[in-house]
Protein backbone atom coordinates (compact mmCIF):
# COMPACT_ATOMS: atom_id res chain seq x y z
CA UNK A 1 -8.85 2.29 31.44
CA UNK A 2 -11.23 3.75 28.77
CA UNK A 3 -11.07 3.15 25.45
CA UNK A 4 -10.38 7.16 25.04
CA UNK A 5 -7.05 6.12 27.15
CA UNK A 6 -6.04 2.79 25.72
CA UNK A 7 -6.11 4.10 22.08
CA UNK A 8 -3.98 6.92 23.30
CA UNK A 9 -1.89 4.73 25.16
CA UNK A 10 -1.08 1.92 21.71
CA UNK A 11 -0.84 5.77 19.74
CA UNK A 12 1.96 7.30 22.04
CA UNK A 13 3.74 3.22 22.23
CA UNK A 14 3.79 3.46 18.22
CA UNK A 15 4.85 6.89 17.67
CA UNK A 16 7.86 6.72 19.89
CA UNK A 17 9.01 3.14 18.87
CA UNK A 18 9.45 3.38 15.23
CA UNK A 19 12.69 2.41 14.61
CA UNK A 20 14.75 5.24 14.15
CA UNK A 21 16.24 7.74 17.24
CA UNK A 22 15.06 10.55 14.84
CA UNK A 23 11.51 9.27 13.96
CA UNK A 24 11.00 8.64 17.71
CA UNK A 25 12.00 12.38 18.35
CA UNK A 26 10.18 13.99 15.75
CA UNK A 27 6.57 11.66 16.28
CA UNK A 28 6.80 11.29 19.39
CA UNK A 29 7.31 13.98 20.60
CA UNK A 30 4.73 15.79 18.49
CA UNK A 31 2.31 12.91 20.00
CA UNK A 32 3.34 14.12 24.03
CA UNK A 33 3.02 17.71 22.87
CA UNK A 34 -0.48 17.99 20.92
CA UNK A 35 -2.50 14.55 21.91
CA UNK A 36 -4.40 16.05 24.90
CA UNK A 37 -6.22 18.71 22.75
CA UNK A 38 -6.81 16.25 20.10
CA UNK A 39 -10.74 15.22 18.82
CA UNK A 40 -11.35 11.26 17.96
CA UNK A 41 -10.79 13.25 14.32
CA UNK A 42 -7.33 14.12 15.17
CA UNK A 43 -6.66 10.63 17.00
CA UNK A 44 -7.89 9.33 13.21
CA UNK A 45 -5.50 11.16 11.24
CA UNK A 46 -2.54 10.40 13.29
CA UNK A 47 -3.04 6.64 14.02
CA UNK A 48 -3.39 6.76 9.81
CA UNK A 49 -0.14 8.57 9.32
CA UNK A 50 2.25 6.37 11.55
CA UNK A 51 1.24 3.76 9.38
CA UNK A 52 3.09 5.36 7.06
CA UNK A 53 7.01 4.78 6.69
CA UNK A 54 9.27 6.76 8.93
CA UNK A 55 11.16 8.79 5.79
CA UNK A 56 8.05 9.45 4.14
CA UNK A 57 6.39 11.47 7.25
CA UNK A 58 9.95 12.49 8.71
CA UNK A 59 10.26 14.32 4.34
CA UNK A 60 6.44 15.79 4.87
CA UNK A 61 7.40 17.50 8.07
CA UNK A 62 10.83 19.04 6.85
CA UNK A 63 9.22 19.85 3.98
CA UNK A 64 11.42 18.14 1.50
CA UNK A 65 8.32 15.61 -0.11
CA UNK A 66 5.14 17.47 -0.76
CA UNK A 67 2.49 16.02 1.42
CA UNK A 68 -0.06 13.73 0.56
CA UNK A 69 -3.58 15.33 0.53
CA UNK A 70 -4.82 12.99 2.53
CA UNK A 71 -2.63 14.31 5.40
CA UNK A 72 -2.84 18.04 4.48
CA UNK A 73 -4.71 20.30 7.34
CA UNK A 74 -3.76 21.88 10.71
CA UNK A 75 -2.26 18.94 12.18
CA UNK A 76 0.23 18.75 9.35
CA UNK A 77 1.12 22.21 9.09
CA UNK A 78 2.06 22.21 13.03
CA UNK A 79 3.96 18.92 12.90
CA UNK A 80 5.83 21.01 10.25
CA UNK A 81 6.83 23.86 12.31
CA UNK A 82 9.50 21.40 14.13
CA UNK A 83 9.60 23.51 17.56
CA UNK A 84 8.31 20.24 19.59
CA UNK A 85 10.98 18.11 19.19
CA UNK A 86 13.25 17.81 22.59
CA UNK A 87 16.07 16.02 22.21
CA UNK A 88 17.91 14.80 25.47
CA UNK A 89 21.89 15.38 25.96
């Protein structure tokens, strides 16, 4: 396994165990969507935000908490658009 593959590997583990059903939705499923076109930037910025509490990033991407500016940029602005989350019935 490359290193390329094992960080992705603890990344997609974290963002769809975080605690709550919706957290795991909204993260990972961004993560499944987006992490094959993403640069070792990208990787970055993502492994920094899920270090961040669950309501916090779950209120940047419905837009109810104004985001950081550390976590402003196109990676923010899609997680915001919401249309990757799949929820199972």
């Amino acid at each position: 396994m490359t290193d390329t593959s094992s960080r992705l590997a603890r990344l997609r583990f974290r963002a769809w165990h975080r605690g709550t059903r919706e957290a795991d939705y909204m993260i990972g499923c961004f993560f499944d969507r987006f992490h094959e076109t993403w640069s070792e930037a990208d990787m970055d910025w993502f492994e920094t935000l899920i270090e961040e509490e669950d309501v916090e990033i779950m209120a940047w991407a419905l837009k109810t908490e104004p985001v950081p500016e550390k976590f402003q940029g196109p990676l923010m602005d899609r997680m915001m658009k919401l249309d990757y989350v799949e929820i199972p019935y």
